[in-house]
N, C-alpha and C. Protein backbone atom coordinates (compact mmCIF):
# COMPACT_ATOMS: atom_id res chain seq x y z
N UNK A 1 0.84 -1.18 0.00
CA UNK A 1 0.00 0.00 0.00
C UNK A 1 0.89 1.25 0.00
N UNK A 2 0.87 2.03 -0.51
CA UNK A 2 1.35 3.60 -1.37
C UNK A 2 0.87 4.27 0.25
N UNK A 3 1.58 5.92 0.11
CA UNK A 3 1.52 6.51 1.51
C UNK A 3 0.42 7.46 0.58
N UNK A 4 -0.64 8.24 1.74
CA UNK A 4 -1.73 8.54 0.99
C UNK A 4 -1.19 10.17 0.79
N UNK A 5 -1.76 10.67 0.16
CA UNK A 5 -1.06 12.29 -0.26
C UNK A 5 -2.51 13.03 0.05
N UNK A 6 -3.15 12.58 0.55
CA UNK A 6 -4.30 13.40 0.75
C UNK A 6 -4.20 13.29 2.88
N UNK A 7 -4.34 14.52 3.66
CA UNK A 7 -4.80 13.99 4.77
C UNK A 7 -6.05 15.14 5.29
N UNK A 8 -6.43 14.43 6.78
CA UNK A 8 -7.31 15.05 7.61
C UNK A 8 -7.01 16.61 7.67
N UNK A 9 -7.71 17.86 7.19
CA UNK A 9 -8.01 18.64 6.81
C UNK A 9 -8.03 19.63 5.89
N UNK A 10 -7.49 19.05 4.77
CA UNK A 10 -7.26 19.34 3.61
C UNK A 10 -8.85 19.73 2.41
N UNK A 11 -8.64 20.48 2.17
CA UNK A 11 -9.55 21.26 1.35
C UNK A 11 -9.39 20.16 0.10
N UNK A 12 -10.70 19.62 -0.49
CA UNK A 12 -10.74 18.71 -1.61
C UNK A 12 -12.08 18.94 -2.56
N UNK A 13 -11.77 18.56 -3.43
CA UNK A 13 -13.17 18.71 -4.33
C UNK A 13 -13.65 17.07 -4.96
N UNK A 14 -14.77 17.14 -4.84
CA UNK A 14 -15.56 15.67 -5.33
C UNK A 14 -14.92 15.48 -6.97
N UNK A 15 -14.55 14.70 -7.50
CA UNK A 15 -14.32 14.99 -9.21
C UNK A 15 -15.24 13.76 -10.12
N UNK A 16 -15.51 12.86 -9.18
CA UNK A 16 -16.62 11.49 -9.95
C UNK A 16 -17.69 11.37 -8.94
N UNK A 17 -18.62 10.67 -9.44
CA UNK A 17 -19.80 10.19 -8.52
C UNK A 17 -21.33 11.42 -8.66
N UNK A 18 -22.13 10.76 -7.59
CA UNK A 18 -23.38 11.58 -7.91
C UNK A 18 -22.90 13.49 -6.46
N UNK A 19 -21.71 13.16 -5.86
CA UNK A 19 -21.40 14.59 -5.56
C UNK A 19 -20.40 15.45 -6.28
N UNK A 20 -20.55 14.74 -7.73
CA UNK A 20 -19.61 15.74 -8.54
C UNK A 20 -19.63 17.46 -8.45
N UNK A 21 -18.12 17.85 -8.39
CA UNK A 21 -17.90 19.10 -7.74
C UNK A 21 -18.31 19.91 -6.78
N UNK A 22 -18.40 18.97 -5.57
CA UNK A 22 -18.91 19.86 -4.15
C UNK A 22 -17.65 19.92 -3.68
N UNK A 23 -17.08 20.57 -2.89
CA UNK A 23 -15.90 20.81 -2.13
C UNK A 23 -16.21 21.14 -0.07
N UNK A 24 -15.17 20.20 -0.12
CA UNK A 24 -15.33 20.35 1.39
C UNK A 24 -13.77 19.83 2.33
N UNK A 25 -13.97 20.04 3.62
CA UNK A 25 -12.87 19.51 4.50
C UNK A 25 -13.03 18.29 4.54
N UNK A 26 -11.69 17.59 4.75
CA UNK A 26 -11.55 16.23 4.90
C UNK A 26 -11.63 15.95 6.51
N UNK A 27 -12.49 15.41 7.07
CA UNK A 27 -12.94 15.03 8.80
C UNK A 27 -12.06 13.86 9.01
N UNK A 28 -12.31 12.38 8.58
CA UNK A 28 -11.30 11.50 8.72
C UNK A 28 -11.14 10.50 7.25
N UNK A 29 -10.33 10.15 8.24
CA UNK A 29 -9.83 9.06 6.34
C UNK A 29 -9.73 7.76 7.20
N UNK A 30 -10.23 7.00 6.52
CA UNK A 30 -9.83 5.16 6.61
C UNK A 30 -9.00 4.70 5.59
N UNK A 31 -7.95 4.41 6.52
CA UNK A 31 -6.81 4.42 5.85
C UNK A 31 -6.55 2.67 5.30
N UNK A 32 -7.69 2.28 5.64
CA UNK A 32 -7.84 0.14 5.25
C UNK A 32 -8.44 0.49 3.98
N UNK A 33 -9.59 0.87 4.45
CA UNK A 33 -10.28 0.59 2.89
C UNK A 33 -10.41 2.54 1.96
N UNK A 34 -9.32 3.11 2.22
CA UNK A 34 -9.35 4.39 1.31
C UNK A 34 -10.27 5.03 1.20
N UNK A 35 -11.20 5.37 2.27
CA UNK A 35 -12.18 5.84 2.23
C UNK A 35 -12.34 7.50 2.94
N UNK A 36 -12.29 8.44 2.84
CA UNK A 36 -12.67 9.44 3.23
C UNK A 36 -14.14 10.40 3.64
N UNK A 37 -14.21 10.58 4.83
CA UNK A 37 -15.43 11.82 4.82
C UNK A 37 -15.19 12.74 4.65
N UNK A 38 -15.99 13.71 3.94
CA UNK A 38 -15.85 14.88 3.71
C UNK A 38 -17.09 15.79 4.20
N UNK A 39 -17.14 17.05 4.74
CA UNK A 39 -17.91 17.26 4.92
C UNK A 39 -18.57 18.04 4.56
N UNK A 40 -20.15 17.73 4.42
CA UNK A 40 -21.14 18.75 3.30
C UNK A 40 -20.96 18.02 2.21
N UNK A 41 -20.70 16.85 2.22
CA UNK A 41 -20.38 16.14 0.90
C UNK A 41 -20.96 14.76 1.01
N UNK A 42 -21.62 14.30 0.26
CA UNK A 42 -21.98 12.84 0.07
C UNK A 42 -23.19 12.21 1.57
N UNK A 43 -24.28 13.27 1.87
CA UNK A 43 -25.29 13.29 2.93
C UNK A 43 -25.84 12.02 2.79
N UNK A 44 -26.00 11.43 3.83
CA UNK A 44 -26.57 9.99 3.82
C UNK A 44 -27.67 9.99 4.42
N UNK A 45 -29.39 9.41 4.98
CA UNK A 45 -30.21 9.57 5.98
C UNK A 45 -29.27 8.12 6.66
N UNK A 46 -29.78 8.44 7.86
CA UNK A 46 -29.69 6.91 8.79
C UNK A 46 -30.48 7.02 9.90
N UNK A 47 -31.32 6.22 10.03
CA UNK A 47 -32.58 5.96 11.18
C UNK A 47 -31.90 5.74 12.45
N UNK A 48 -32.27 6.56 13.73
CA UNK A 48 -31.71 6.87 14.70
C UNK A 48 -32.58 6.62 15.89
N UNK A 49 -32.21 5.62 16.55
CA UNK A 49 -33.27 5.23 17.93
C UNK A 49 -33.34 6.80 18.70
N UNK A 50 -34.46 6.75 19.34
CA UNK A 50 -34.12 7.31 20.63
C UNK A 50 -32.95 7.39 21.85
N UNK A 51 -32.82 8.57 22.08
CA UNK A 51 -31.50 8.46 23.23
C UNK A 51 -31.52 9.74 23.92
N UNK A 52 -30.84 9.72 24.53
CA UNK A 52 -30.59 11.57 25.87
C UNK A 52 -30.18 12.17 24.88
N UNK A 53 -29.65 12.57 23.53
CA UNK A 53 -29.90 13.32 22.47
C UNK A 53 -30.72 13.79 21.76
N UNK A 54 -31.63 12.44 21.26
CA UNK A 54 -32.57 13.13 20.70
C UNK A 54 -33.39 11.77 21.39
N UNK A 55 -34.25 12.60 22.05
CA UNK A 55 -35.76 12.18 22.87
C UNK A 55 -36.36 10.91 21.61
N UNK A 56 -36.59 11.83 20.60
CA UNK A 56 -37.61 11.53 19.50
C UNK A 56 -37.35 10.44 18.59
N UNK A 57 -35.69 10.77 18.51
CA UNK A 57 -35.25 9.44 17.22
C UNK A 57 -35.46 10.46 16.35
N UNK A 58 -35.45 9.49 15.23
CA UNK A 58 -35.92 9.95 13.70
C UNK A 58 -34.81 9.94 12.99
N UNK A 59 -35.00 10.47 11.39
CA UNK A 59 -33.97 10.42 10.07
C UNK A 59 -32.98 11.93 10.29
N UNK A 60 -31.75 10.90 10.53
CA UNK A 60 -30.97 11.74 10.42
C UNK A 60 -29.77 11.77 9.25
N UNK A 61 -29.03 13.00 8.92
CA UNK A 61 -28.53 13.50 7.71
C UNK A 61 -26.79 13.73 8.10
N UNK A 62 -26.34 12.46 7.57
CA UNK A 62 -24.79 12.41 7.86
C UNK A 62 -24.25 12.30 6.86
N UNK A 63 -23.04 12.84 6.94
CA UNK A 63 -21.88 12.36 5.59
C UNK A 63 -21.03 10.87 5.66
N UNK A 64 -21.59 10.49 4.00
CA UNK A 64 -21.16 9.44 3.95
C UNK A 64 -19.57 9.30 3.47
N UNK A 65 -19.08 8.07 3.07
CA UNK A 65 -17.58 7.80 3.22
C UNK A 65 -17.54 8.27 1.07
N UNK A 66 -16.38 8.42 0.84
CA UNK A 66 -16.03 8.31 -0.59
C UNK A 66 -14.86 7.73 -0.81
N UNK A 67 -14.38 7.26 -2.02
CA UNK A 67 -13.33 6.41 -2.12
C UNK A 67 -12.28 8.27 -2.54
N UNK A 68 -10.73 7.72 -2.06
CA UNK A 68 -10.00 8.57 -2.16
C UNK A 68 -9.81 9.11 -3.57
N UNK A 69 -9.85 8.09 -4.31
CA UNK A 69 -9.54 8.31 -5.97
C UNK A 69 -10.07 8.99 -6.67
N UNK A 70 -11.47 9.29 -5.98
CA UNK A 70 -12.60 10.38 -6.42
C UNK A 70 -12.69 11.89 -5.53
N UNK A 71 -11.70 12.07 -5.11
CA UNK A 71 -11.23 13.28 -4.49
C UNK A 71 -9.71 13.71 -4.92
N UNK A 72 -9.64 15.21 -5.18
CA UNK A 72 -8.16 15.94 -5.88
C UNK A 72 -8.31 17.05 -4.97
N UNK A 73 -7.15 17.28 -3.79
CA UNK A 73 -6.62 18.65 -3.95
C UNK A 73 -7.15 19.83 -4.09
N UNK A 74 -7.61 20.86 -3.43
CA UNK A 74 -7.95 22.03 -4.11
C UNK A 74 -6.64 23.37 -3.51
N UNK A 75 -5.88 23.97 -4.19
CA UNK A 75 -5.29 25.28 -3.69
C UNK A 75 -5.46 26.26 -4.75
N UNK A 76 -5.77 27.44 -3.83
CA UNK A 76 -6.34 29.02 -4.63
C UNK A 76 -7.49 28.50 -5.43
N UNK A 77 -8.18 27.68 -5.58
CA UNK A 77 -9.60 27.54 -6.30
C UNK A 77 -9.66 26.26 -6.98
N UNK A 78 -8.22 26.23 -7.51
CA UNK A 78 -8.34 25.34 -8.59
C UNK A 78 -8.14 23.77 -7.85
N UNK A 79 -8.04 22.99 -8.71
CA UNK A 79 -7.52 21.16 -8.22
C UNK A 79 -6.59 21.02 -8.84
N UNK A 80 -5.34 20.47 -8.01
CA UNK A 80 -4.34 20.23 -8.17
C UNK A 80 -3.17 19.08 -7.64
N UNK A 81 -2.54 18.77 -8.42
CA UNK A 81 -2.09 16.99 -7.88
C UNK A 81 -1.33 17.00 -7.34
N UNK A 82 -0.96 16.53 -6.54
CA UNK A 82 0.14 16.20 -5.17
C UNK A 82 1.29 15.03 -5.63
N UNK A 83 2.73 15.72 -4.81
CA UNK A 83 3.27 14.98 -5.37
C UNK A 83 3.89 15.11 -3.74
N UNK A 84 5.45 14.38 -3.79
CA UNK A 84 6.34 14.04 -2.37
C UNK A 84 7.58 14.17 -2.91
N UNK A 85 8.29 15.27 -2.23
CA UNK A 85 9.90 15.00 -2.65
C UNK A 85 10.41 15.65 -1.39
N UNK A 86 11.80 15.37 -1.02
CA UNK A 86 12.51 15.40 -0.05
C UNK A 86 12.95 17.09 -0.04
N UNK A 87 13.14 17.86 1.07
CA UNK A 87 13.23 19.01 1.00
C UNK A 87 14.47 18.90 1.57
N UNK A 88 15.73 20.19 0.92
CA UNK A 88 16.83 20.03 1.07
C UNK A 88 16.81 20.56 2.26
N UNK A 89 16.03 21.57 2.49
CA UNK A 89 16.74 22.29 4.13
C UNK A 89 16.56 21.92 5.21
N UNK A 90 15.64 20.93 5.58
CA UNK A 90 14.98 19.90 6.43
C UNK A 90 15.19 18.48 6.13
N UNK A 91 15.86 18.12 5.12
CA UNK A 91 15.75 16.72 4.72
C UNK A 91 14.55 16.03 5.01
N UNK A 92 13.04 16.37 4.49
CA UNK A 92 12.52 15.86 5.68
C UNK A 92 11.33 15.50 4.22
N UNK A 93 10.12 14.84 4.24
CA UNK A 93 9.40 14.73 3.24
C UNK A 93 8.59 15.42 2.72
N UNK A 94 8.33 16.04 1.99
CA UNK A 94 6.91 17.29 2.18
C UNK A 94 6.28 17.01 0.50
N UNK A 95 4.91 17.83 0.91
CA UNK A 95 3.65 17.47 -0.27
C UNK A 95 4.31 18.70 -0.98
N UNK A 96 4.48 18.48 -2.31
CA UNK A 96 4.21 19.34 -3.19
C UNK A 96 3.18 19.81 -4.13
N UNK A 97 2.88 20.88 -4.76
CA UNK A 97 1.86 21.11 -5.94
C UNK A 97 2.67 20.65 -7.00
N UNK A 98 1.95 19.84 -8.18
CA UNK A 98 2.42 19.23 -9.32
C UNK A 98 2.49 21.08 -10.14
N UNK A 99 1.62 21.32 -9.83
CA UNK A 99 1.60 22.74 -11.18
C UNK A 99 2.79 23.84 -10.35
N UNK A 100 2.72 24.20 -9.38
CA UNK A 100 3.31 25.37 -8.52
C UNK A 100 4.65 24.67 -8.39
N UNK A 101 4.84 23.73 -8.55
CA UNK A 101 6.46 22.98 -7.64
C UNK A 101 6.78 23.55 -6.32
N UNK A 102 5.72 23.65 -5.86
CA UNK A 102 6.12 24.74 -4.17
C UNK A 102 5.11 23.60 -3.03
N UNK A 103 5.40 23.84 -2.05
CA UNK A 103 5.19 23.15 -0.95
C UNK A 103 4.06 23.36 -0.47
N UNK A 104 3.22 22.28 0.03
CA UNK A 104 1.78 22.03 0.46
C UNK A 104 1.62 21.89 1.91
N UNK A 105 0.31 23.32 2.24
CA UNK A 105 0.53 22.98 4.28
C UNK A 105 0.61 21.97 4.57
């Protein structure tokens, strides 16, 4: 398994599926089966017993998981691909922008 170039709070945009081009923060990633939440992205209902939360129960509206492959990158607006190369002044690993060749928070 490859090291993932996407992580937990990274600004991403949907690019396949039925949430094509919504953009949102990345909340967590499952890092077994490549799956990411995003949020405001990919709303699921799921039927919810009663509890000291909600008295009532009922249909509630969560974000579901997406596969990573269907999420790119977003910096200054656009989507953009991530790459990894070793930085000389730190020797240390860091994300790059494929278009910018400059370094990713």
């Amino acid at each position: 398994m490859s090291k993932l170039k996407l992580k937990k709070g990274d600004t991403v945009r949907v690019i396949s599926g039925e949430a094509r081009g919504k953009e949102g923060k990345i909340v967590s990633i499952d890092t077994k089966k490549l799956r990411a939440i995003v949020e405001g992205v990919n709303l699921i209902s799921k039927h919810a017993k009663p509890s000291a939360k909600q008295p009532n129960g009922g249909i509630v509206k969560q974000e579901g998981a997406i596969h990573l492959s269907n999420l790119m990158f977003v910096e200054g607006g656009k989507t953009v691909r991530i790459g990894k190369k070793i930085d000389e002044k730190t020797n240390k690993l860091v994300r790059i922008s494929k278009k910018t060749k400059e370094a990713v928070k």
